[in-house]
Protein backbone atom coordinates (compact mmCIF):
# COMPACT_ATOMS: atom_id res chain seq x y z
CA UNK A 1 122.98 165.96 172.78
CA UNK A 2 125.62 163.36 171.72
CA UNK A 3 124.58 160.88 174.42
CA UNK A 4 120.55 161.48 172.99
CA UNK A 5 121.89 161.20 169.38
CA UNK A 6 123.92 157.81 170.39
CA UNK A 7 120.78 156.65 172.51
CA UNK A 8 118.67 156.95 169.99
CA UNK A 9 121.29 155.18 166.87
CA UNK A 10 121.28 152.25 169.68
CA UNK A 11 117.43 152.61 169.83
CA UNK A 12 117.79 152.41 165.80
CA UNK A 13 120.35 149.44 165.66
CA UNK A 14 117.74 147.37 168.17
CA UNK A 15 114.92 148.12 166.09
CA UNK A 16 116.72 147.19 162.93
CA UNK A 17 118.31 143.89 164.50
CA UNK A 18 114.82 142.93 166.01
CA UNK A 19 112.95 143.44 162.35
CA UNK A 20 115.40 141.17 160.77
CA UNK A 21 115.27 138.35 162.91
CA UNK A 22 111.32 138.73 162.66
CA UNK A 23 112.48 138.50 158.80
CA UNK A 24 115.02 135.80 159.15
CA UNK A 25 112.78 133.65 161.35
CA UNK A 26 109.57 134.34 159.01
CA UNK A 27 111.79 132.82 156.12
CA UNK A 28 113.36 130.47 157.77
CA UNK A 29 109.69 128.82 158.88
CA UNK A 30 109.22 128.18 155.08
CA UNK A 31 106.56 131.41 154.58
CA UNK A 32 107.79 132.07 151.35
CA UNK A 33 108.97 128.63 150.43
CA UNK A 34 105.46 126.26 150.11
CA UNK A 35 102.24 127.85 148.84
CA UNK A 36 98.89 125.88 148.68
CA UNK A 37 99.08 124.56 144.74
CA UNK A 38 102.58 125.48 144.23
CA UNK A 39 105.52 123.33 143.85
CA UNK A 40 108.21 123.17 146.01
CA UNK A 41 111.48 122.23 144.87
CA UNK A 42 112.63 119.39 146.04
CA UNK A 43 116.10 120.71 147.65
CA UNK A 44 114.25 122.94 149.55
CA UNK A 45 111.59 120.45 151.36
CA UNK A 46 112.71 120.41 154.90
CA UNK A 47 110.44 118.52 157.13
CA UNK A 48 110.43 118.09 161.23
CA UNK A 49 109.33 114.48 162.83
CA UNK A 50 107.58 114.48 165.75
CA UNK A 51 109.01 110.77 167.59
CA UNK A 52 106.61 109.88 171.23
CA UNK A 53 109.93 107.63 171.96
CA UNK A 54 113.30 107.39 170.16
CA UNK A 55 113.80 104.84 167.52
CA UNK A 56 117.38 105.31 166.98
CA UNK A 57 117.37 103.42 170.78
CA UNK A 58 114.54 100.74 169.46
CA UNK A 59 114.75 97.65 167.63
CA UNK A 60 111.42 97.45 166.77
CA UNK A 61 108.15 99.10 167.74
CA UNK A 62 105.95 102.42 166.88
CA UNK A 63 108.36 105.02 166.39
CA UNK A 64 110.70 102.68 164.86
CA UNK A 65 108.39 102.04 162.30
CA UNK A 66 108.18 105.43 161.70
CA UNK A 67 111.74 106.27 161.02
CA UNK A 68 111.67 103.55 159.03
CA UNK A 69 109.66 105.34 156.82
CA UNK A 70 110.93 108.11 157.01
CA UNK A 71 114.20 106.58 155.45
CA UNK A 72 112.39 104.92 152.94
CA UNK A 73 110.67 108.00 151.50
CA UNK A 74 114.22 110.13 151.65
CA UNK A 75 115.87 107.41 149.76
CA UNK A 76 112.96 107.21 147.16
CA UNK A 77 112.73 111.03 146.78
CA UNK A 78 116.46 111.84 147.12
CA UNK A 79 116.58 113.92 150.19
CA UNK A 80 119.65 114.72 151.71
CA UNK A 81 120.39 114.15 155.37
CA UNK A 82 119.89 117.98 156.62
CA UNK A 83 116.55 118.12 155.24
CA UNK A 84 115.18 115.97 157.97
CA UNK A 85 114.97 117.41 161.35
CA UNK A 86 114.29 114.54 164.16
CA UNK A 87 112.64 115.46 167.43
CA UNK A 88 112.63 112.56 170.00
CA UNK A 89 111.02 111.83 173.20
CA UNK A 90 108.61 115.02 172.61
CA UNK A 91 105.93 114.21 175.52
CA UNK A 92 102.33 113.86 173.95
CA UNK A 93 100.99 114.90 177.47
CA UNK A 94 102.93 118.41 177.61
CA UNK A 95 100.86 120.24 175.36
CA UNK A 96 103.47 123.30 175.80
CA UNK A 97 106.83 121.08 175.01
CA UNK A 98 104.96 119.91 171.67
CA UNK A 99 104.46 123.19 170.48
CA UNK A 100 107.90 124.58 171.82
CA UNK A 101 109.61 121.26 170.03
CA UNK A 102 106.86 122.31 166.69
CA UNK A 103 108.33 125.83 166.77
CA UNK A 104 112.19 124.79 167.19
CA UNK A 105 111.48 122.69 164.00
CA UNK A 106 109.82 125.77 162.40
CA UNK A 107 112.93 128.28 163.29
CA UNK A 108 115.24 125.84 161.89
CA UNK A 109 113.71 126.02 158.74
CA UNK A 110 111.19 123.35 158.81
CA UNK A 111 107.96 123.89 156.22
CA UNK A 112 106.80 120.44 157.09
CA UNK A 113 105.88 119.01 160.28
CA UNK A 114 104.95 115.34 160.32
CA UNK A 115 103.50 114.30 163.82
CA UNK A 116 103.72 110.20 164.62
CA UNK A 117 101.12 111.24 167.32
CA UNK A 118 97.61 111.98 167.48
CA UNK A 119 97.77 113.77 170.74
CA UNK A 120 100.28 116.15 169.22
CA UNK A 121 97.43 117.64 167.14
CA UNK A 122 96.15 120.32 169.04
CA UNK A 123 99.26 121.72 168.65
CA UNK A 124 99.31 121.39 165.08
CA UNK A 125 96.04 122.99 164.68
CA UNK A 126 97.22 126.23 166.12
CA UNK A 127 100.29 126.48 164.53
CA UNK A 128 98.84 125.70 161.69
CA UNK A 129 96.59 128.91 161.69
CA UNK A 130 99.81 131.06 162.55
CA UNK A 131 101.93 129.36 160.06
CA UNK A 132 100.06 128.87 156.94
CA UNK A 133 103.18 128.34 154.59
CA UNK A 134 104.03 125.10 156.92
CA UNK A 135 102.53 121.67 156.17
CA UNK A 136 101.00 120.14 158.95
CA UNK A 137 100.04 115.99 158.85
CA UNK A 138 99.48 114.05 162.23
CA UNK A 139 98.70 110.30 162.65
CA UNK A 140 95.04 109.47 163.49
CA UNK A 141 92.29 111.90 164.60
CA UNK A 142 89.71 113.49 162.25
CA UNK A 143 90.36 117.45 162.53
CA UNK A 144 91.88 119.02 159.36
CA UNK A 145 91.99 122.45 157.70
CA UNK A 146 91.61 123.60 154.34
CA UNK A 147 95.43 124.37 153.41
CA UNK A 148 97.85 123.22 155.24
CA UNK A 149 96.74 120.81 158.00
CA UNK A 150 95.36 117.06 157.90
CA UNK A 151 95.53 113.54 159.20
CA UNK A 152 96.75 110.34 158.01
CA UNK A 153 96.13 106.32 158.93
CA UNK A 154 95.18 103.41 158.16
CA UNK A 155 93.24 100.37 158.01
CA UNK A 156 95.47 98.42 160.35
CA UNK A 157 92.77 96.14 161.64
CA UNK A 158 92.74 94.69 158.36
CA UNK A 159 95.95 93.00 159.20
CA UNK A 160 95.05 92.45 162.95
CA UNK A 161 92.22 89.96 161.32
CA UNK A 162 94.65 87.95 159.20
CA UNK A 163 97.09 87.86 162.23
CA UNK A 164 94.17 86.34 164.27
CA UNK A 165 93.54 83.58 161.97
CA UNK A 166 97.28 82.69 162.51
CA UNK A 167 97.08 83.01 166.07
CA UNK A 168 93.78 80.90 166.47
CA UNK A 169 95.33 78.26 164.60
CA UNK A 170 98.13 78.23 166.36
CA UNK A 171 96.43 78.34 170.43
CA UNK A 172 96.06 75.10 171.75
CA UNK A 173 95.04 76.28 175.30
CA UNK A 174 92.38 78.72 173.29
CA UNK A 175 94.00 81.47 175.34
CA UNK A 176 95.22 84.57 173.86
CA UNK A 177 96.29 87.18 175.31
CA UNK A 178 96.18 90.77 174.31
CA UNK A 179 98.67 93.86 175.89
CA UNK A 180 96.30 97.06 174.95
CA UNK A 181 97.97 100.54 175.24
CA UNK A 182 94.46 102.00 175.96
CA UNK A 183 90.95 100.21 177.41
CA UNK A 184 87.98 100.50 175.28
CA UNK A 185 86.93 103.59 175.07
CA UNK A 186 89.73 103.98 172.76
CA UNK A 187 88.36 103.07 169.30
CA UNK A 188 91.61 102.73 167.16
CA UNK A 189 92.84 100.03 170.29
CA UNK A 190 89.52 98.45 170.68
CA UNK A 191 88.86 98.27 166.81
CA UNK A 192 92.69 96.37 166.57
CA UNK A 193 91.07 94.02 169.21
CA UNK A 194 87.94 93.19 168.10
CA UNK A 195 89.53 92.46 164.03
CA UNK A 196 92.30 89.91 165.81
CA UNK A 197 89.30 87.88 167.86
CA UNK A 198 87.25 88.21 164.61
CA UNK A 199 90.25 86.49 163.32
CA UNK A 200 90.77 83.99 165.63
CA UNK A 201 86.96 83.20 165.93
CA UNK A 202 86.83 82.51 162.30
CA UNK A 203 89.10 79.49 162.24
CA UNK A 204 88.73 78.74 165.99
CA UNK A 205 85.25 79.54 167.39
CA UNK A 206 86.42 77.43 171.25
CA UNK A 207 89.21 80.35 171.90
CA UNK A 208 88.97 83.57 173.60
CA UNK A 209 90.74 86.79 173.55
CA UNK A 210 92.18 88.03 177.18
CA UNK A 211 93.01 91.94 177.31
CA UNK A 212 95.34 93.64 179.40
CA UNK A 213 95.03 97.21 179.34
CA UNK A 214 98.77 99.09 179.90
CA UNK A 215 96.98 103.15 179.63
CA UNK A 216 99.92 104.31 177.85
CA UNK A 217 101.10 104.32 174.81
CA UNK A 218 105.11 103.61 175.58
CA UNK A 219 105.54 101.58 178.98
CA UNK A 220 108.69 99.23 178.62
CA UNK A 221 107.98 97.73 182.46
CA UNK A 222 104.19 97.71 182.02
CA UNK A 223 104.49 95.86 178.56
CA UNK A 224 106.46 93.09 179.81
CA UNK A 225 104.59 93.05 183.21
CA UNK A 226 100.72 92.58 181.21
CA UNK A 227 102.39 89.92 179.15
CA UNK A 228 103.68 88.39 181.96
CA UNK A 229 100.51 88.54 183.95
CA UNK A 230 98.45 86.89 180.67
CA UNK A 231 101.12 84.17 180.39
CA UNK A 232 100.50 82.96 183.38
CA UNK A 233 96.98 83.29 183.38
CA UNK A 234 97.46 80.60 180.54
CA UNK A 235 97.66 82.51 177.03
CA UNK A 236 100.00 80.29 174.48
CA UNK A 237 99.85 83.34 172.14
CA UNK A 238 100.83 87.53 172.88
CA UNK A 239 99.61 89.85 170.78
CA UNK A 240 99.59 93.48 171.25
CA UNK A 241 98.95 97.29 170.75
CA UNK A 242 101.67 99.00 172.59
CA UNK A 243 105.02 100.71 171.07
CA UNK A 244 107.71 98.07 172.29
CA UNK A 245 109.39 94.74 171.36
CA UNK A 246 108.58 93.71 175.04
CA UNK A 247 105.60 91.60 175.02
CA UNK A 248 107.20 89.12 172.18
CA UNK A 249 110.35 88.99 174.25
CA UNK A 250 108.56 87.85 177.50
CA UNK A 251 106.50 85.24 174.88
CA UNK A 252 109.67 83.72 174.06
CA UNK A 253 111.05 83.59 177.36
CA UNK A 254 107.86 81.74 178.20
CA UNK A 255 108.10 79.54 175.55
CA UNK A 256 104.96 80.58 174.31
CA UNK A 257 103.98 82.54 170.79
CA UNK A 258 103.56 86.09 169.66
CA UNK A 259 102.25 88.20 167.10
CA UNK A 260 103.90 91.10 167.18
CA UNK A 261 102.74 95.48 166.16
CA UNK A 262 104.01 98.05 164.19
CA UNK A 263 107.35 96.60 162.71
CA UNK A 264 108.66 93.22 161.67
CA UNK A 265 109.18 91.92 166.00
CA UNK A 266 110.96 88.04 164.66
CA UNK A 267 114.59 89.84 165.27
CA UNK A 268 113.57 90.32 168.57
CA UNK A 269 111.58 86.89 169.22
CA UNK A 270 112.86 84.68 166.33
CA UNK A 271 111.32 81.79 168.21
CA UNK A 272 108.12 83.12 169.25
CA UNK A 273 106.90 85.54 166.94
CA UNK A 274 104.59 83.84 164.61
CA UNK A 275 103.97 87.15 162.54
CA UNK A 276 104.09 90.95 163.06
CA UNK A 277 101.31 93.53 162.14
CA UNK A 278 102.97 95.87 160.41
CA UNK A 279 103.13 99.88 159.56
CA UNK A 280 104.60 100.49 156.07
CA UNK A 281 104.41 104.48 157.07
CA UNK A 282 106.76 104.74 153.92
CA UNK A 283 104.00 104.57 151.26
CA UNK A 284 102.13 107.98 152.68
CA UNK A 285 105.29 109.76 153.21
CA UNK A 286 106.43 109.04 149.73
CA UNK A 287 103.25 110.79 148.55
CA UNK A 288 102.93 113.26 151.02
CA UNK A 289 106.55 114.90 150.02
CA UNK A 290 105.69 114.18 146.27
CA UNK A 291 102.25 115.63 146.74
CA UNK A 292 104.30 118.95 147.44
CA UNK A 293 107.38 119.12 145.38
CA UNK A 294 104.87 118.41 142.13
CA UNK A 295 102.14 121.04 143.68
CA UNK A 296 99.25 118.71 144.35
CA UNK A 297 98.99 118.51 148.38
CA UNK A 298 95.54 118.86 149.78
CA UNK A 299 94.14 118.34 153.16
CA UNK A 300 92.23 115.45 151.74
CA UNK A 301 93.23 112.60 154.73
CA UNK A 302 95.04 109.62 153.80
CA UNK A 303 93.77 106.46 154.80
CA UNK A 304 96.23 103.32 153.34
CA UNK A 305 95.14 99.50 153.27
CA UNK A 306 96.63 95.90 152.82
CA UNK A 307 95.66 97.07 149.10
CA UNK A 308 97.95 99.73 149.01
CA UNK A 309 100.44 98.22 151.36
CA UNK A 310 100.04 100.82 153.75
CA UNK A 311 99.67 98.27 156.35
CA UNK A 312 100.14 94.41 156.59
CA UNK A 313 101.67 91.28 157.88
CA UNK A 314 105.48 90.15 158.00
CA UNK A 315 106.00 86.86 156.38
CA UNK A 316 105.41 84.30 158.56
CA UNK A 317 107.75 82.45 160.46
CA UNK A 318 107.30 79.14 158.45
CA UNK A 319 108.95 76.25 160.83
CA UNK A 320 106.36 78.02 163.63
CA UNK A 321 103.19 77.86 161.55
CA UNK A 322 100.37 75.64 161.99
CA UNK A 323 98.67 73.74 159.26
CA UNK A 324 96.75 75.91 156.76
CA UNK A 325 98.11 78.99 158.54
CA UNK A 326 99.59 80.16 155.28
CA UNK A 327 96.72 79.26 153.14
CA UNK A 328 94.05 80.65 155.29
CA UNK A 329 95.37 84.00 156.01
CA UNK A 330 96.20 84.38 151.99
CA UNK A 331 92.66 83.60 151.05
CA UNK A 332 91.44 85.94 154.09
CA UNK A 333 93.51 88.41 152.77
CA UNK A 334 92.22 88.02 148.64
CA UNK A 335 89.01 88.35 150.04
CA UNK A 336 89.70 92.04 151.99
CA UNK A 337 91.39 93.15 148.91
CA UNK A 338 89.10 92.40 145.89
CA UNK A 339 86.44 94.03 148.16
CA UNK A 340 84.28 90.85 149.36
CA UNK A 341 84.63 91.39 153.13
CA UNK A 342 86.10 94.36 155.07
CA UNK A 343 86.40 92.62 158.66
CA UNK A 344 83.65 94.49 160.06
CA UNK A 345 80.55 93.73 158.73
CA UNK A 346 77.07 93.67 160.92
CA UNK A 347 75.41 92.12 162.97
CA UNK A 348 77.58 91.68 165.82
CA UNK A 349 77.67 90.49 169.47
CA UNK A 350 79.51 92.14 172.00
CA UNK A 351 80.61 90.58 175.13
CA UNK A 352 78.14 92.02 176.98
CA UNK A 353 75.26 90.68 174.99
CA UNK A 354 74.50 94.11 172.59
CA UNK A 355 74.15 94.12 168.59
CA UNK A 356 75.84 96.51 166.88
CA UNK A 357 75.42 97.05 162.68
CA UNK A 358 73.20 95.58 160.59
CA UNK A 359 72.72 92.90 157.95
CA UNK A 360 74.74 93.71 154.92
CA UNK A 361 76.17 96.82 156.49
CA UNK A 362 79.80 97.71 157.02
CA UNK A 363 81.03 100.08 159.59
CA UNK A 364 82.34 102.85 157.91
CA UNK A 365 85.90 104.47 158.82
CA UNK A 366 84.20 107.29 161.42
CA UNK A 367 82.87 104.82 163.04
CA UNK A 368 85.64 102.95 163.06
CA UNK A 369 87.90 105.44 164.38
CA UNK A 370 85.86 106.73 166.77
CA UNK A 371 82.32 104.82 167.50
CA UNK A 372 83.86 100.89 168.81
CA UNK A 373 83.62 101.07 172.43
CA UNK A 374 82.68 97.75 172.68
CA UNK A 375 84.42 94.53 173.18
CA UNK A 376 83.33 91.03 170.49
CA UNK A 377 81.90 88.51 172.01
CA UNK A 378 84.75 86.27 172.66
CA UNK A 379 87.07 89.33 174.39
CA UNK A 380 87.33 89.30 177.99
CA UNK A 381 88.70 92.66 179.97
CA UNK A 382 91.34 91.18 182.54
């Protein structure tokens, strides 16, 4: 009888110990701490970042960017540093080491998750659903809840136009070349190619736009190899949508130019890098974590601008510019942000002969994001 008694106080003990952790790790994923329309005070935010790379090993590039936002929005709201749990490396192909990496942020107390990857959103999705007093947000896509998950972006290829005006004033071998992450099926690579040789075109109709297509998204050796490759195929400028500094190192080891993505590049190529394209990821994460201590988050997607400075241009690299480089790119620039022109505007040729929009008709952001499978008529596939 006393061994059945003591079995069943063990049995009793388990039970007990099991229902608390279910306890401990429902509070600790932030269920009771964030409720749609309620604030959340700011000393309890704790948020988990999602990094495809790690930018504490980068000097410049995606995920760099990132972080660099990151820090800018915990010195503007006042976070301190254990409210920010950082998850490098987290492979965007392993859909099970996303979620695994989502749910280690979760049982460390996370109740927001910000992804720096659109292919981490399935994940999000579902945990989501299970975990609806978590905040969600994930760059790109266009799937989104009611409560607690959404997407952010922005309107980069408003800046890839002003950096092709410098860059076609610049060429004088009307070669530029272009190392793509993805080909053009992709619409948020092939609609950062097509603004750039609208760009160029627009100060330089003679030059052409040479793409070499990486297919992935972080590829040190492949970066520097396409670069390579377009060099000596004869482009005088490098441009690029791919996560490192690589492509502006091999321009300036060429002795040719570059315009570089995603964060300011001139530290890494001071003497090639005409400009960079840049993320200021900073401005959405700012609102995002104010959105939540104040009580006013909603799923509504975030899409920033030049106007908003969500995205932009580094200043340029004065003693490398051409004539009117400056000039032309500010009054490009007025122009996209008083609402006159928006880069993509019909009609237009593709390379392959086609018309896409329409007189007096803009492409709006669905299409942009997901509808440009098509290459402008002075891009060439290598």
């Amino acid at each position: 009888m006393k061994k059945i008694k003591k079995g069943l106080l063990a049995f009793a003990s388990l039970a007990a110990l099991a229902a608390a952790a279910v306890f401990l790790f429902s509070q600790r994923a932030g269920e009771v701490e964030w409720k749609p329309g309620s604030p959340l005070a700011k000393e309890r935010v704790k948020i988990g970042v999602l990094y495809t790379s790690d930018p504490f090993r980068e000097t410049g590039g995606y995920s760099f960017a990132h972080e660099a936002g990151i820090r800018k929005m915990q010195e503007k709201i006042g976070l301190q540093d254990d409210q920010i749990l950082r998850k490098v490396k987290v492979l965007h192909g392993d859909a099970q080491a996303v979620e695994h990496t989502i749910m280690e942020c979760i049982f460390e107390g996370a109740n927001v998750i910000i992804a720096t990857s659109w292919s981490y959103v399935s994940a999000c999705e579902a945990l989501a659903f299970k975990y609806p007093g978590v905040v969600f947000v994930y760059v790109g896509g266009n799937r989104r809840n009611g409560t607690n998950f959404t997407y952010y972006f922005g309107r980069a290829y408003q800046a890839r136009y002003l950096s092709g005006i410098v860059a076609g004033l610049k060429t004088t071998a009307n070669k530029l070349g272009y190392v793509a992450a993805m080909g053009k099926s992709n619409s948020e690579v092939t609609n950062g190619v097509n603004a750039f040789a609208l760009g160029v075109e627009s100060v330089n109709p003679d030059a052409r736009v040479y793409v070499e297509v990486t297919h992935r998204w972080f590829y040190p050796e492949g970066e520097t190899q396409a670069a390579r490759s377009l060099i000596e195929f004869g482009c005088d400028v490098i441009t690029q949508h791919c996560d490192t500094p690589n492509p502006q190192i091999e321009a300036q080891r060429a002795g040719v130019w570059g315009i570089g993505y995603s964060s300011d590049m001139k530290k890494d190529a001071p003497s090639a890098v005409l400009t960079s394209v840049m993320w200021n990821w900073g401005v959405y994460y700012e609102k995002l974590i104010q959105s939540l201590i104040d009580g006013s988050f909603t799923t509504e997607p975030y899409i920033g601008d030049l106007k908003d400075g969500m995205v932009g241009i580094t200043p340029l690299n004065e003693p490398l510019l051409p004539p009117n480089a400056a000039e032309a790119a500010a009054a490009a620039r007025k122009r996209i942000e008083n609402g006159e022109f928006d880069v993509f505007e019909g009609p237009m040729e593709t390379n392959d002969g086609q018309i896409v929009g329409y007189k007096g008709g803009r492409f709006s952001y669905g299409e942009l994001s997901s509808a440009i499978n098509w290459y402008y008529r002075n891009v060439t596939e290598r």
